[in-house]
C-alpha atoms as a PDB file:
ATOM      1  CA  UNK A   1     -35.336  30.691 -22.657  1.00  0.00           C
ATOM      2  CA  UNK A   2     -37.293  33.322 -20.876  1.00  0.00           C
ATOM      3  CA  UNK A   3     -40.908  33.420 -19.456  1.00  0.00           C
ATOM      4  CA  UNK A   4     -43.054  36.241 -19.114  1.00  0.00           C
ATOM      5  CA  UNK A   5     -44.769  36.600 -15.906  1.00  0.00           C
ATOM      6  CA  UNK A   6     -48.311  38.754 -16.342  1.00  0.00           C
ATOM      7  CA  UNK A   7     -48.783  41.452 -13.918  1.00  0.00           C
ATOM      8  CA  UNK A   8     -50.741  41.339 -10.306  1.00  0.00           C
ATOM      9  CA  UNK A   9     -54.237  42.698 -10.664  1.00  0.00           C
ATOM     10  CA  UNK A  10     -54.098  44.914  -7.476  1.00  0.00           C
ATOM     11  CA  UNK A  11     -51.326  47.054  -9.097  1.00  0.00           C
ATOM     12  CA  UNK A  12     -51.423  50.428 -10.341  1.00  0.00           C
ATOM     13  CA  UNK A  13     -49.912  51.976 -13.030  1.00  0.00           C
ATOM     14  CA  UNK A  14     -49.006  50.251 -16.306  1.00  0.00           C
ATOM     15  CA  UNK A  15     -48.982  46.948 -16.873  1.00  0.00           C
ATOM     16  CA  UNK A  16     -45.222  45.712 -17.461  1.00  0.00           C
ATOM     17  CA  UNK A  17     -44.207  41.732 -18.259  1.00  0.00           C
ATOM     18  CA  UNK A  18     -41.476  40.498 -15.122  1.00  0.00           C
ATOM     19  CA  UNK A  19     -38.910  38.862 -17.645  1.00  0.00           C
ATOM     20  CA  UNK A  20     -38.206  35.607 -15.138  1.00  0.00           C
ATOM     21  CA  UNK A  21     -35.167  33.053 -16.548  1.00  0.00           C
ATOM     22  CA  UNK A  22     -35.889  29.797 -16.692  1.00  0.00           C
ATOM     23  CA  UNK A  23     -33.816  27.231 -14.344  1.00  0.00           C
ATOM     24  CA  UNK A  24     -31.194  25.685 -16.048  1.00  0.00           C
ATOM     25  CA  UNK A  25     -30.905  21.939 -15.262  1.00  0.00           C
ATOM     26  CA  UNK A  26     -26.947  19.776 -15.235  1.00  0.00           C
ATOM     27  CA  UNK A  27     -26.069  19.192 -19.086  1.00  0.00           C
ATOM     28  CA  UNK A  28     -25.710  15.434 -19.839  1.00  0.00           C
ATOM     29  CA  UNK A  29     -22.378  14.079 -22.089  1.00  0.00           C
ATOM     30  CA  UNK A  30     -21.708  11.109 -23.954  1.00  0.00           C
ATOM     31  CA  UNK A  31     -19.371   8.704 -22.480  1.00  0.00           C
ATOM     32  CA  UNK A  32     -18.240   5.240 -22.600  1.00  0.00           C
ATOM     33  CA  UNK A  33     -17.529   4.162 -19.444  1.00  0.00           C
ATOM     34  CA  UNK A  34     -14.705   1.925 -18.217  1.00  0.00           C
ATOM     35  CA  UNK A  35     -14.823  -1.823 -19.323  1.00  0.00           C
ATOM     36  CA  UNK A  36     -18.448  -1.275 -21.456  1.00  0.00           C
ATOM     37  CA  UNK A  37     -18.623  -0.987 -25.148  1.00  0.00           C
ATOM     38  CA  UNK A  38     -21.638   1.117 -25.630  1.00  0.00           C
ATOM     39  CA  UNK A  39     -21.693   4.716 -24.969  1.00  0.00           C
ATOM     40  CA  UNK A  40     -24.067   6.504 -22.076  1.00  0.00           C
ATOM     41  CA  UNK A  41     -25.578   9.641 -21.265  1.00  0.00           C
ATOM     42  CA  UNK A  42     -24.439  10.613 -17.959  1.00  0.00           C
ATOM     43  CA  UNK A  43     -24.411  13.902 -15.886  1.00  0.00           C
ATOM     44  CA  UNK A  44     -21.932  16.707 -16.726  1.00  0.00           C
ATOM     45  CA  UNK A  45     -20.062  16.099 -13.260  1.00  0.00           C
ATOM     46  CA  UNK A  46     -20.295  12.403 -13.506  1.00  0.00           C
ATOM     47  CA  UNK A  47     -17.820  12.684 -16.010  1.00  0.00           C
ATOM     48  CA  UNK A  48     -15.538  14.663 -14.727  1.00  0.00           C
ATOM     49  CA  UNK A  49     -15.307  12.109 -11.412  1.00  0.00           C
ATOM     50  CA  UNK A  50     -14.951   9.166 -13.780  1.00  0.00           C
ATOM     51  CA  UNK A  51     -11.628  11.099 -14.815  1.00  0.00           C
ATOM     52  CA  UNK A  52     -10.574  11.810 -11.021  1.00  0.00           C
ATOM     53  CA  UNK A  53     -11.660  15.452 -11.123  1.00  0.00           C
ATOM     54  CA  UNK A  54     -13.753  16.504  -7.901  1.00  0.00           C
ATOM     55  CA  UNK A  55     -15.406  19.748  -7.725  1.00  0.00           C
ATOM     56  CA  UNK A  56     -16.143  21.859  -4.184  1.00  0.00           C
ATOM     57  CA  UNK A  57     -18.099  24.583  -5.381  1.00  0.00           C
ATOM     58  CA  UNK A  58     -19.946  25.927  -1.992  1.00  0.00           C
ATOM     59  CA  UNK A  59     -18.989  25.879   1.597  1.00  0.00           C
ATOM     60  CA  UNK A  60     -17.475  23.390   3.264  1.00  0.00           C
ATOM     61  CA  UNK A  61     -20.372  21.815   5.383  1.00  0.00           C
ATOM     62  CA  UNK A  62     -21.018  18.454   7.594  1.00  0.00           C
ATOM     63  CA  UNK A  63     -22.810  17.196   4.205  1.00  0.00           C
ATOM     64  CA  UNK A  64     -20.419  18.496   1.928  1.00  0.00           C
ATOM     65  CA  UNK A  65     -17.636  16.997   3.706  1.00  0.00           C
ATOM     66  CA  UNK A  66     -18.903  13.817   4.059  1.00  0.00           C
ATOM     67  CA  UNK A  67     -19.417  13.238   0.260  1.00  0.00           C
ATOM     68  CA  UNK A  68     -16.090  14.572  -0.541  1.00  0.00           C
ATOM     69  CA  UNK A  69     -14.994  12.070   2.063  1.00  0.00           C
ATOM     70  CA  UNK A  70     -16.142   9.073   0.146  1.00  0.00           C
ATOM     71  CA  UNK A  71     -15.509  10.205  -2.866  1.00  0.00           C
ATOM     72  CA  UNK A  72     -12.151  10.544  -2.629  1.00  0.00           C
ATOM     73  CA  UNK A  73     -11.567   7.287  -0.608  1.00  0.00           C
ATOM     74  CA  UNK A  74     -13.452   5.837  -3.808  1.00  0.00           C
ATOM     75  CA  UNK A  75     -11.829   7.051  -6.246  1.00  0.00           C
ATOM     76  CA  UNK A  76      -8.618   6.158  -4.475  1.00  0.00           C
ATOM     77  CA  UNK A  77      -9.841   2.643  -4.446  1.00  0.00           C
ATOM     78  CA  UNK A  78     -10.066   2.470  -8.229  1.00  0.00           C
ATOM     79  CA  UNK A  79      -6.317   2.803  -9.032  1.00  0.00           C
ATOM     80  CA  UNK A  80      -3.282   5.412  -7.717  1.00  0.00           C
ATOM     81  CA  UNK A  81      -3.469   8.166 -10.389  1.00  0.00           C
ATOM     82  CA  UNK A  82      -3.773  12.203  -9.512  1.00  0.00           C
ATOM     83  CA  UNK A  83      -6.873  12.951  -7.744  1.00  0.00           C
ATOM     84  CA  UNK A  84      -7.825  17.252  -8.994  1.00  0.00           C
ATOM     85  CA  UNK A  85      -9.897  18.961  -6.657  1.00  0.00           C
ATOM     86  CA  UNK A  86     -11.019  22.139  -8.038  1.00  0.00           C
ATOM     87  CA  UNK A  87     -11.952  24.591  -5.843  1.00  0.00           C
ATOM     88  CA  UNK A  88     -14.633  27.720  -5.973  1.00  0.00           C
ATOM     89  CA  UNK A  89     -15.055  27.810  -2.210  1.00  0.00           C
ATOM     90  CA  UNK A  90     -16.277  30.192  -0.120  1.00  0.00           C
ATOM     91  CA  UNK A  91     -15.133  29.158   3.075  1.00  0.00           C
ATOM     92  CA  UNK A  92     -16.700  26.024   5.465  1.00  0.00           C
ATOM     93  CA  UNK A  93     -16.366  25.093   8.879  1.00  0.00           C
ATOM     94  CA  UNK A  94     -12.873  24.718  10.804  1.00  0.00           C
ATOM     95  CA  UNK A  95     -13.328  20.600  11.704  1.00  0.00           C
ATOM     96  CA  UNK A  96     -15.681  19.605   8.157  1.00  0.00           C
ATOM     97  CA  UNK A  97     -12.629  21.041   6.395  1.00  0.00           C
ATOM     98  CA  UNK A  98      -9.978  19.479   8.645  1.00  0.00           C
ATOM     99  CA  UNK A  99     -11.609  15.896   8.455  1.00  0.00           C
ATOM    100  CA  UNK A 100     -11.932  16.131   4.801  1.00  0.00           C
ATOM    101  CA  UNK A 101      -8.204  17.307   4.746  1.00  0.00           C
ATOM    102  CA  UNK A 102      -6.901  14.654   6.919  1.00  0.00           C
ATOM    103  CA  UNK A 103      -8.314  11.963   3.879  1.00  0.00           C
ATOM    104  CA  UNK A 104      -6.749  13.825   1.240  1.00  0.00           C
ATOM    105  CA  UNK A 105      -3.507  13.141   3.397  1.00  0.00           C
ATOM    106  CA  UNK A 106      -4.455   9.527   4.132  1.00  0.00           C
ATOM    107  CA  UNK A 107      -5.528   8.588   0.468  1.00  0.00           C
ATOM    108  CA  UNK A 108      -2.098   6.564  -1.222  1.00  0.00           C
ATOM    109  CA  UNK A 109      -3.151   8.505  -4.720  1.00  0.00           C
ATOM    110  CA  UNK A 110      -1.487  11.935  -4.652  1.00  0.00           C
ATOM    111  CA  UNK A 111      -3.551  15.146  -4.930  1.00  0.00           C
ATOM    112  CA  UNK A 112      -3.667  18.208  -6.936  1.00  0.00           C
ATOM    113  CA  UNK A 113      -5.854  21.739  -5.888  1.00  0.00           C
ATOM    114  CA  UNK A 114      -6.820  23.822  -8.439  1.00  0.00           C
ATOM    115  CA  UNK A 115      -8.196  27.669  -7.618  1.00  0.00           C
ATOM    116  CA  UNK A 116     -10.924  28.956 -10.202  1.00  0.00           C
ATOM    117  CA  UNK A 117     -13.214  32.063  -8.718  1.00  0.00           C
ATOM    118  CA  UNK A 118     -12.134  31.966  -5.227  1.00  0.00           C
ATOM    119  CA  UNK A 119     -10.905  30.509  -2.739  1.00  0.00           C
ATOM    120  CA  UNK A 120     -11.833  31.946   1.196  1.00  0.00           C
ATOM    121  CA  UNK A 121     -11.004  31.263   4.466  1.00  0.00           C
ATOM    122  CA  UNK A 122     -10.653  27.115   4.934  1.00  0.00           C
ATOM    123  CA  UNK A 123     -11.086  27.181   1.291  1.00  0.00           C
ATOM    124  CA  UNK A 124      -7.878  28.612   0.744  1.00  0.00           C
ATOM    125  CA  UNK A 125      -6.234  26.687   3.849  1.00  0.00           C
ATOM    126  CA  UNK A 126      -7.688  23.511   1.506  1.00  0.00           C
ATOM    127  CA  UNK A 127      -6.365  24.610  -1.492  1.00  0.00           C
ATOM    128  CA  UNK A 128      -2.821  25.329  -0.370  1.00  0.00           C
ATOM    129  CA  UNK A 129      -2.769  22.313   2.362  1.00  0.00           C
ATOM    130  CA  UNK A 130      -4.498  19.946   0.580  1.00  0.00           C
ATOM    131  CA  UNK A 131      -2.710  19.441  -2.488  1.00  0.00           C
ATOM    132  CA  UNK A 132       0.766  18.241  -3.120  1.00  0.00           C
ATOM    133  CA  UNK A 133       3.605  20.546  -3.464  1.00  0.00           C
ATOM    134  CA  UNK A 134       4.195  21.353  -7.295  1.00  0.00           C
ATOM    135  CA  UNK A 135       0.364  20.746  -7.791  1.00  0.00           C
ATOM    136  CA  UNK A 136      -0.920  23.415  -6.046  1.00  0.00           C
ATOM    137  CA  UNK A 137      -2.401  25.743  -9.630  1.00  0.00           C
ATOM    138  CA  UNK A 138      -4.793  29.303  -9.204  1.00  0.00           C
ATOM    139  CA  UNK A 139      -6.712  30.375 -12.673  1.00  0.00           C
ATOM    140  CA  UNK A 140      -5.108  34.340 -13.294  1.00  0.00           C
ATOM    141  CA  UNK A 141      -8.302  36.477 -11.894  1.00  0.00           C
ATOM    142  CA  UNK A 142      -9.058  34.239  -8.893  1.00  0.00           C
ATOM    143  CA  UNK A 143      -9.433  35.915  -5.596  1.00  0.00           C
ATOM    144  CA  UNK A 144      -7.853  33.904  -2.182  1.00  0.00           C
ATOM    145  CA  UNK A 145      -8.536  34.604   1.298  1.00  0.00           C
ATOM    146  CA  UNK A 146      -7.038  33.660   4.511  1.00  0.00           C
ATOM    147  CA  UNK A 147      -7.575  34.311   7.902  1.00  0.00           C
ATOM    148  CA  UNK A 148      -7.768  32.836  11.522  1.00  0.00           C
ATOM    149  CA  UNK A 149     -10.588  30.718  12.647  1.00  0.00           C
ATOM    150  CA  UNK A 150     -13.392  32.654  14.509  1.00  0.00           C
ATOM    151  CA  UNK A 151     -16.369  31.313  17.245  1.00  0.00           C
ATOM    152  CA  UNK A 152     -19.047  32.598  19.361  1.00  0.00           C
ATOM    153  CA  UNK A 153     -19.469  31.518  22.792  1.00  0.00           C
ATOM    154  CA  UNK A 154     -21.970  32.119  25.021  1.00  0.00           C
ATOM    155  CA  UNK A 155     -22.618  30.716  28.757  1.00  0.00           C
ATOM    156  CA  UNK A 156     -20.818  31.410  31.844  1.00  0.00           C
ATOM    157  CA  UNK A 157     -17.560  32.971  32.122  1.00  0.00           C
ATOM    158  CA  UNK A 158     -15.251  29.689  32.865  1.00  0.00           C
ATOM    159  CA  UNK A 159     -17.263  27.581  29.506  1.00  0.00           C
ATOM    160  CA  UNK A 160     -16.005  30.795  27.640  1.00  0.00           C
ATOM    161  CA  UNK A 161     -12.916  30.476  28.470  1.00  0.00           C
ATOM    162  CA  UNK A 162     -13.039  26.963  27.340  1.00  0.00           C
ATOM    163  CA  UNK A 163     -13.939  27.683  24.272  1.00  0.00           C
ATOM    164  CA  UNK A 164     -11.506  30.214  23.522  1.00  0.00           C
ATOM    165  CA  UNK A 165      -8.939  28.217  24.739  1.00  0.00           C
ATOM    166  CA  UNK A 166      -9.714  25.609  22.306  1.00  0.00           C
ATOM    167  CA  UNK A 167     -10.131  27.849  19.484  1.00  0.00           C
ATOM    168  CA  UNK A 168      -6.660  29.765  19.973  1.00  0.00           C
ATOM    169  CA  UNK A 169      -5.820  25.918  19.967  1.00  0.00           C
ATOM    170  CA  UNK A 170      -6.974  25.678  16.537  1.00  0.00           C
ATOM    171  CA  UNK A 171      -5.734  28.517  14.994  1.00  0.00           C
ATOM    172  CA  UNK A 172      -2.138  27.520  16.537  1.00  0.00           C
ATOM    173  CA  UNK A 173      -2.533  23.942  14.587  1.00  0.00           C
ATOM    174  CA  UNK A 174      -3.741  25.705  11.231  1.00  0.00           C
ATOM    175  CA  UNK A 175      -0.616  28.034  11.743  1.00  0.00           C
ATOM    176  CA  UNK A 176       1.144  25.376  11.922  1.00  0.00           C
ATOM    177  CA  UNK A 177       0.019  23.309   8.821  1.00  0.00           C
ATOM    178  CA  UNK A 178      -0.047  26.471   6.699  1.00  0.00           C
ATOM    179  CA  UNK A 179       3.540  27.416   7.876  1.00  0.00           C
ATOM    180  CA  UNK A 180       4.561  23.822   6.622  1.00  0.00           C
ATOM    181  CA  UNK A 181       2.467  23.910   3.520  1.00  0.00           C
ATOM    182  CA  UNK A 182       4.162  27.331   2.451  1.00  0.00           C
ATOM    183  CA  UNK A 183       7.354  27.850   3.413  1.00  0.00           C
ATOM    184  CA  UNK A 184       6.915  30.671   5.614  1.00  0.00           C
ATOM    185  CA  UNK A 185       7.926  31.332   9.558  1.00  0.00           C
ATOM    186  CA  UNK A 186       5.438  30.388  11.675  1.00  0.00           C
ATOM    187  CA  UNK A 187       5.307  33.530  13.579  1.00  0.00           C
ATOM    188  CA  UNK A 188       4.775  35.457   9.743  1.00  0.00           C
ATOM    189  CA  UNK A 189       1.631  33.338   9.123  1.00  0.00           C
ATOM    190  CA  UNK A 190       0.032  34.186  12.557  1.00  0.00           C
ATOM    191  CA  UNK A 191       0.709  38.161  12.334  1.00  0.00           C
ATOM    192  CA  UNK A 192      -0.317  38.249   8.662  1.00  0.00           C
ATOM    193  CA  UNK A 193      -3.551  36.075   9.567  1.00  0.00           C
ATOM    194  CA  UNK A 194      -4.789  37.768  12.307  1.00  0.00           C
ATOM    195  CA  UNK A 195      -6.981  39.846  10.002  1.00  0.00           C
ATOM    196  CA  UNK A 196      -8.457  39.066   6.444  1.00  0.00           C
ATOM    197  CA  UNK A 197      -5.427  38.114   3.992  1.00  0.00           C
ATOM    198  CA  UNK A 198      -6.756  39.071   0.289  1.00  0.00           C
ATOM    199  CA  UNK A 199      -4.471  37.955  -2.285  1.00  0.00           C
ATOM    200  CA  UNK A 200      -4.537  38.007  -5.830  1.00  0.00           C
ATOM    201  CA  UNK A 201      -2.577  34.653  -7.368  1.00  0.00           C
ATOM    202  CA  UNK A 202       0.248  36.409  -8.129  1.00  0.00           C
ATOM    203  CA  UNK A 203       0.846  37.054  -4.436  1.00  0.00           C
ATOM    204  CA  UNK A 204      -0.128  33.787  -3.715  1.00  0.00           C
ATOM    205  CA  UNK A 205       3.152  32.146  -5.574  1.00  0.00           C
ATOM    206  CA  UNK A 206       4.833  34.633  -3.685  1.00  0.00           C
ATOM    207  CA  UNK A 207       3.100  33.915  -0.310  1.00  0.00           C
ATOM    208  CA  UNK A 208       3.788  29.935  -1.041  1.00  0.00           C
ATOM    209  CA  UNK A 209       0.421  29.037  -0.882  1.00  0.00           C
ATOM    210  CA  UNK A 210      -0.094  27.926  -4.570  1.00  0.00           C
ATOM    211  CA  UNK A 211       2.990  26.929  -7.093  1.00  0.00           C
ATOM    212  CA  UNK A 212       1.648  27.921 -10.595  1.00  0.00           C
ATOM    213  CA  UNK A 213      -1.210  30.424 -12.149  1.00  0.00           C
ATOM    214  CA  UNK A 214      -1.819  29.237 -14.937  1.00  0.00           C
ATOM    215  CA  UNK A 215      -4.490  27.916 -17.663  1.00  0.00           C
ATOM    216  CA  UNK A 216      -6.917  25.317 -18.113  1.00  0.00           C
ATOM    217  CA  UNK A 217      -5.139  23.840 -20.637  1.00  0.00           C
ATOM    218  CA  UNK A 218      -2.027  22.714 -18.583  1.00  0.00           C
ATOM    219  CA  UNK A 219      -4.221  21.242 -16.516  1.00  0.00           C
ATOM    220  CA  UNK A 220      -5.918  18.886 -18.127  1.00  0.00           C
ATOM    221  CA  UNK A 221      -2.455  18.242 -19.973  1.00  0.00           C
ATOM    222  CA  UNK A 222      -1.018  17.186 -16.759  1.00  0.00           C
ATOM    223  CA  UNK A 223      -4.162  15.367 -15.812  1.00  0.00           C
ATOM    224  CA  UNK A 224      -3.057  12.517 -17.936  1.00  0.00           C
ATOM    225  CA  UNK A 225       0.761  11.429 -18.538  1.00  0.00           C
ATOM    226  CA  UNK A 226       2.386  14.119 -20.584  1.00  0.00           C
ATOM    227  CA  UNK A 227       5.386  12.589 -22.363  1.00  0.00           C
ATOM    228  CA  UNK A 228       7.647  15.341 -24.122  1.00  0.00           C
ATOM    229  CA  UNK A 229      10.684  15.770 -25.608  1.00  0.00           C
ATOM    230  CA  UNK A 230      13.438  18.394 -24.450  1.00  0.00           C
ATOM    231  CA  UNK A 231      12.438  21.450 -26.900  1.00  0.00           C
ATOM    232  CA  UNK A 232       9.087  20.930 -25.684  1.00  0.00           C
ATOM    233  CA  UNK A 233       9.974  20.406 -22.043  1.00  0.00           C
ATOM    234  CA  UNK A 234      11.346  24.110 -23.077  1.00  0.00           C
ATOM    235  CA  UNK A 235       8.153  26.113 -24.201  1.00  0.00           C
ATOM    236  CA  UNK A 236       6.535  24.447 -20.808  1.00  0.00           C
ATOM    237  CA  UNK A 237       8.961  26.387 -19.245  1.00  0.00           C
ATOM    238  CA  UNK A 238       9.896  22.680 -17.454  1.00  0.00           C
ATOM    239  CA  UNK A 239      13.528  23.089 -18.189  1.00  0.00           C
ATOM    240  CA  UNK A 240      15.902  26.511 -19.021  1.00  0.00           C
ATOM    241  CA  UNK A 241      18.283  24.790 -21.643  1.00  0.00           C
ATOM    242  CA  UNK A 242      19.158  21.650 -23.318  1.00  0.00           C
ATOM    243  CA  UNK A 243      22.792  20.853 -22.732  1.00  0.00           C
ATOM    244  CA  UNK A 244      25.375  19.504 -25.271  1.00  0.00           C
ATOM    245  CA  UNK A 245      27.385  16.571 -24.957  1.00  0.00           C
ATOM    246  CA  UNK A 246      30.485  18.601 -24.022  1.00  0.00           C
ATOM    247  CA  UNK A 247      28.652  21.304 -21.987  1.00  0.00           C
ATOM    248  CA  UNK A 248      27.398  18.298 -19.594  1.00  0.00           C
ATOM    249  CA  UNK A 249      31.104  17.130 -19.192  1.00  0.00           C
ATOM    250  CA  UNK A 250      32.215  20.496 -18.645  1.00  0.00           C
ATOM    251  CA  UNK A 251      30.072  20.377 -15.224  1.00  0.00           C
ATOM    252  CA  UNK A 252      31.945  17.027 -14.204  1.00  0.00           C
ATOM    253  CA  UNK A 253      34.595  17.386 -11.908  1.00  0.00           C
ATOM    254  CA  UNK A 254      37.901  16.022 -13.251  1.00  0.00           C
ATOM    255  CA  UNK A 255      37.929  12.589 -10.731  1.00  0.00           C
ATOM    256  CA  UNK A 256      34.322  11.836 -12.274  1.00  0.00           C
ATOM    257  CA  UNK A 257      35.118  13.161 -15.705  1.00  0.00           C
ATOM    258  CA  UNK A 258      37.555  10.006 -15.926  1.00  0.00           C
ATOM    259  CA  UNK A 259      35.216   7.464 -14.025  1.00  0.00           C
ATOM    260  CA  UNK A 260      32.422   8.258 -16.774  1.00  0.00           C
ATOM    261  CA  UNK A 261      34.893   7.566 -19.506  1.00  0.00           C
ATOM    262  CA  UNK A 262      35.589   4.595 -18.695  1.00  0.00           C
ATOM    263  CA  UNK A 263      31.897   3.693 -17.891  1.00  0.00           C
ATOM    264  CA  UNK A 264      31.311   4.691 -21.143  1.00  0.00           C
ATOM    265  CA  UNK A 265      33.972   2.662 -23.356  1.00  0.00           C
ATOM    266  CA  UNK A 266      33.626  -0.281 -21.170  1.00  0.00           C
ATOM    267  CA  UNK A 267      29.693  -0.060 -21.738  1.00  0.00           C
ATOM    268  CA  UNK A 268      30.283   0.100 -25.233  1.00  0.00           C
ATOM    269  CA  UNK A 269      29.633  -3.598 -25.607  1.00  0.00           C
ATOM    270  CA  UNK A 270      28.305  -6.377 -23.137  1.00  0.00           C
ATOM    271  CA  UNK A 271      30.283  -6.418 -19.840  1.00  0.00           C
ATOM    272  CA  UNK A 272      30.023  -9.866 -18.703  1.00  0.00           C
ATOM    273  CA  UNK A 273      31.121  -9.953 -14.920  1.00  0.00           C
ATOM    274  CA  UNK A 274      31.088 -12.304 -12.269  1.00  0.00           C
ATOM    275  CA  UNK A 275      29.857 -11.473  -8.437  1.00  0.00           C
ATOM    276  CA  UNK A 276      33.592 -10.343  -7.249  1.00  0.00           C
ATOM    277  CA  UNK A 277      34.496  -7.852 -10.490  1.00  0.00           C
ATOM    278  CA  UNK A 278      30.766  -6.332  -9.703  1.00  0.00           C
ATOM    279  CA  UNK A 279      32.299  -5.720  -6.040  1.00  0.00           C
ATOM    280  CA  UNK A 280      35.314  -4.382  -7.574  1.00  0.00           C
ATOM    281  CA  UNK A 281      33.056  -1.738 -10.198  1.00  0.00           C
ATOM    282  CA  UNK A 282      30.787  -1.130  -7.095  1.00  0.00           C
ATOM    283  CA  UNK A 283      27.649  -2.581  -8.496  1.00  0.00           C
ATOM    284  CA  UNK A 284      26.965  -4.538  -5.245  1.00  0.00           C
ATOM    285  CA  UNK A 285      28.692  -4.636  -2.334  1.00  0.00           C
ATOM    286  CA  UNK A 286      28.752  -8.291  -0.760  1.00  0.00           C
ATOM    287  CA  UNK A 287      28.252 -11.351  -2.273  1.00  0.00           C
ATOM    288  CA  UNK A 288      25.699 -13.604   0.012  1.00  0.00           C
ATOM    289  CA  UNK A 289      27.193 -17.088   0.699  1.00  0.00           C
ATOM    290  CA  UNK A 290      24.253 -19.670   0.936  1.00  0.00           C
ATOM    291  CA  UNK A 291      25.197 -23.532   2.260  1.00  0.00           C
ATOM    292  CA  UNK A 292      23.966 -26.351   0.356  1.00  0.00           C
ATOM    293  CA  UNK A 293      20.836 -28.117   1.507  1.00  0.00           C
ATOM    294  CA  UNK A 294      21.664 -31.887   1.949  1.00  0.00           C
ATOM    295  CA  UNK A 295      19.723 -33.856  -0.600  1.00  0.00           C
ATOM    296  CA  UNK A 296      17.046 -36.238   0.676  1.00  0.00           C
ATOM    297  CA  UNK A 297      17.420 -39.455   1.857  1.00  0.00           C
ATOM    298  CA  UNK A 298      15.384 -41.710  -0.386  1.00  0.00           C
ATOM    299  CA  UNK A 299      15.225 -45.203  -0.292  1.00  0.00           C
ATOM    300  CA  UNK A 300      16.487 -47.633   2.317  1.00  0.00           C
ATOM    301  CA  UNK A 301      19.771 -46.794   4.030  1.00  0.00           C
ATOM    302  CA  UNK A 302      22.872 -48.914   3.053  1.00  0.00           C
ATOM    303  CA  UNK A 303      25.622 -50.391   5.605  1.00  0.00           C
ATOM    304  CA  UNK A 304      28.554 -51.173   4.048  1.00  0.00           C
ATOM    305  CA  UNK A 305      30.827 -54.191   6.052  1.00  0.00           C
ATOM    306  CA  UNK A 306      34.500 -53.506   5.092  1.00  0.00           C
ATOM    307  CA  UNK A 307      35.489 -56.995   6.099  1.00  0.00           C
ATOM    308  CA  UNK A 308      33.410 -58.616   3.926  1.00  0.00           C
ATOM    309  CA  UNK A 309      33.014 -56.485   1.084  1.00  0.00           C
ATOM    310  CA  UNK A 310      29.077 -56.345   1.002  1.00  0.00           C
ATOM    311  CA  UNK A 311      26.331 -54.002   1.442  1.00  0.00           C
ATOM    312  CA  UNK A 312      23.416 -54.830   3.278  1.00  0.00           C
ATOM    313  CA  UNK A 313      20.514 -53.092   2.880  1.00  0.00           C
ATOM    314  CA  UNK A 314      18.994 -51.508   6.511  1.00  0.00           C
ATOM    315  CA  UNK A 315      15.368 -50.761   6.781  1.00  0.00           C
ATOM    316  CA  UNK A 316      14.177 -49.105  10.193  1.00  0.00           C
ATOM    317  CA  UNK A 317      11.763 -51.517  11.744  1.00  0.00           C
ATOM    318  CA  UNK A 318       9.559 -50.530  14.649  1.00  0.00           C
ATOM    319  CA  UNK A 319      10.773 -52.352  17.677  1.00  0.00           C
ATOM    320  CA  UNK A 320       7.027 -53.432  19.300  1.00  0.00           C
END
């Protein structure tokens, strides 16, 4: 919808209509949420947390930080599946970033980072530190950007020394985590960092810093458990071939070859075995020898008098 703003009167010239755009406000969905029958109208992004999918779309910030901080230590709290953060970030603060990394490390769920538009600076240390390895995806035209931390200082000569010290501290820790996120020699990540690092995400899988360009759709396949079947496992370009029968005891060597078949035609009906023949087919390797409790006395104690031939009942008396 457009609005048609009418021209100032102090002007000269013709009069010509500004053609302003009107603000577009967050679309609302339909959803049911969790454990309620009737269906809501909730905010586009809303949604998309209530399915584990967080959304950094600005530099990293104190503020922004902070809500992606308890956000993902609440959506941990809900139950273990994949968290998705997907990432359009052009570039934050150095500690913001690293505290908001350091969660994504301590949450028990396991994380996934997902590049779409670009991702600069400690938005791409984020996306490639962040997530797990395997889980690290970049959308094909996305643009990524690396580089060492930079500061200002400004004071006497021994507080700017200081400072630099600390930052050249800081750059050798991000090294560090970047060299262990990738794959890459240490001293390769600081020479190629020292200036701006532009990478398309081709380069990227090449670089180590993401695992996969790919689509949307994967995505939100893998979002959710994706059960598939071997030809399918195939066009995902999961697996290279389906092996036959024989072509999978081909790859056996001959001493295991022999050991399978026998697996196999003893398996062939119900083994019954008891503790030592499970030693002897290495399904455990000690059997645990317990002693008996002794029951409970119950009851009064009986003495038995062998002379006599009678049993006389003895009841412990307190002696006053």
């Amino acid at each position: 919808m457009f609005i048609r703003a009418k021209n100032s009167r102090g002007s000269s010239g013709p009069r010509r209509h500004a053609v302003t755009m009107m603000p577009v406000s967050t679309p609302k969905v339909l959803v049911r949420p969790v454990g309620q029958r009737q269906y809501e109208w909730v905010d586009l992004w809303e949604s998309y947390t209530m399915n584990k999918v967080v959304f950094i779309r600005e530099a990293i910030s104190e503020d922004v930080a902070n809500n992606m901080i308890a956000l993902t230590l609440y959506l941990d709290s809900l139950d273990k599946k994949r968290i998705y953060y997907w990432l359009n970030c052009p570039g934050g603060d150095v500690t913001p970033t690293l505290a908001l990394y350091d969660t994504m490390q301590y949450v028990r769920s396991p994380t996934a980072t997902v590049c779409y538009g670009m991702c600069l600076g400690m938005g791409g240390f984020l996306l490639t530190a962040g997530g797990e390895k395997g889980y690290r995806y970049s959308m094909p035209h996305s643009i990524l950007m690396m580089h060492h931390p930079s500061g200002a200082s400004r004071g006497q000569a021994s507080e700017m020394h200081i400072e630099s010290r600390e930052l050249v501290r800081v750059r050798d820790y991000l090294s560090l985590v970047i060299s262990d996120s990738t794959g890459q020699p240490y001293d390769r990540v600081i020479r190629e960092l020292s200036r701006n690092k532009w990478m398309n995400p081709t380069e990227a899988v090449d670089h180590g810093i993401v695992d996969r360009v790919t689509n949307s759709t994967v995505i939100c396949e893998l979002s959710r458990n994706k059960w598939m079947n071997p030809k399918e496992a195939i066009e995902c370009g999961m697996i290279d071939k389906v092996l036959t029968h024989t072509e999978s005891l081909t790859l056996l060597p001959p001493s295991h070859l022999i050991s399978l078949l026998q697996v196999i035609r003893e398996l062939s009906r119900n083994k019954w075995m008891s503790p030592k023949e499970a030693i002897e087919y290495g399904m455990i390797d000690k059997v645990l020898t317990t002693p008996m409790p002794k029951p409970p006395s119950i009851g009064p104690k009986f003495r038995f008098d062998r002379e006599q031939g009678t049993g006389e009942a003895m009841q412990s008396r307190d002696v006053i």
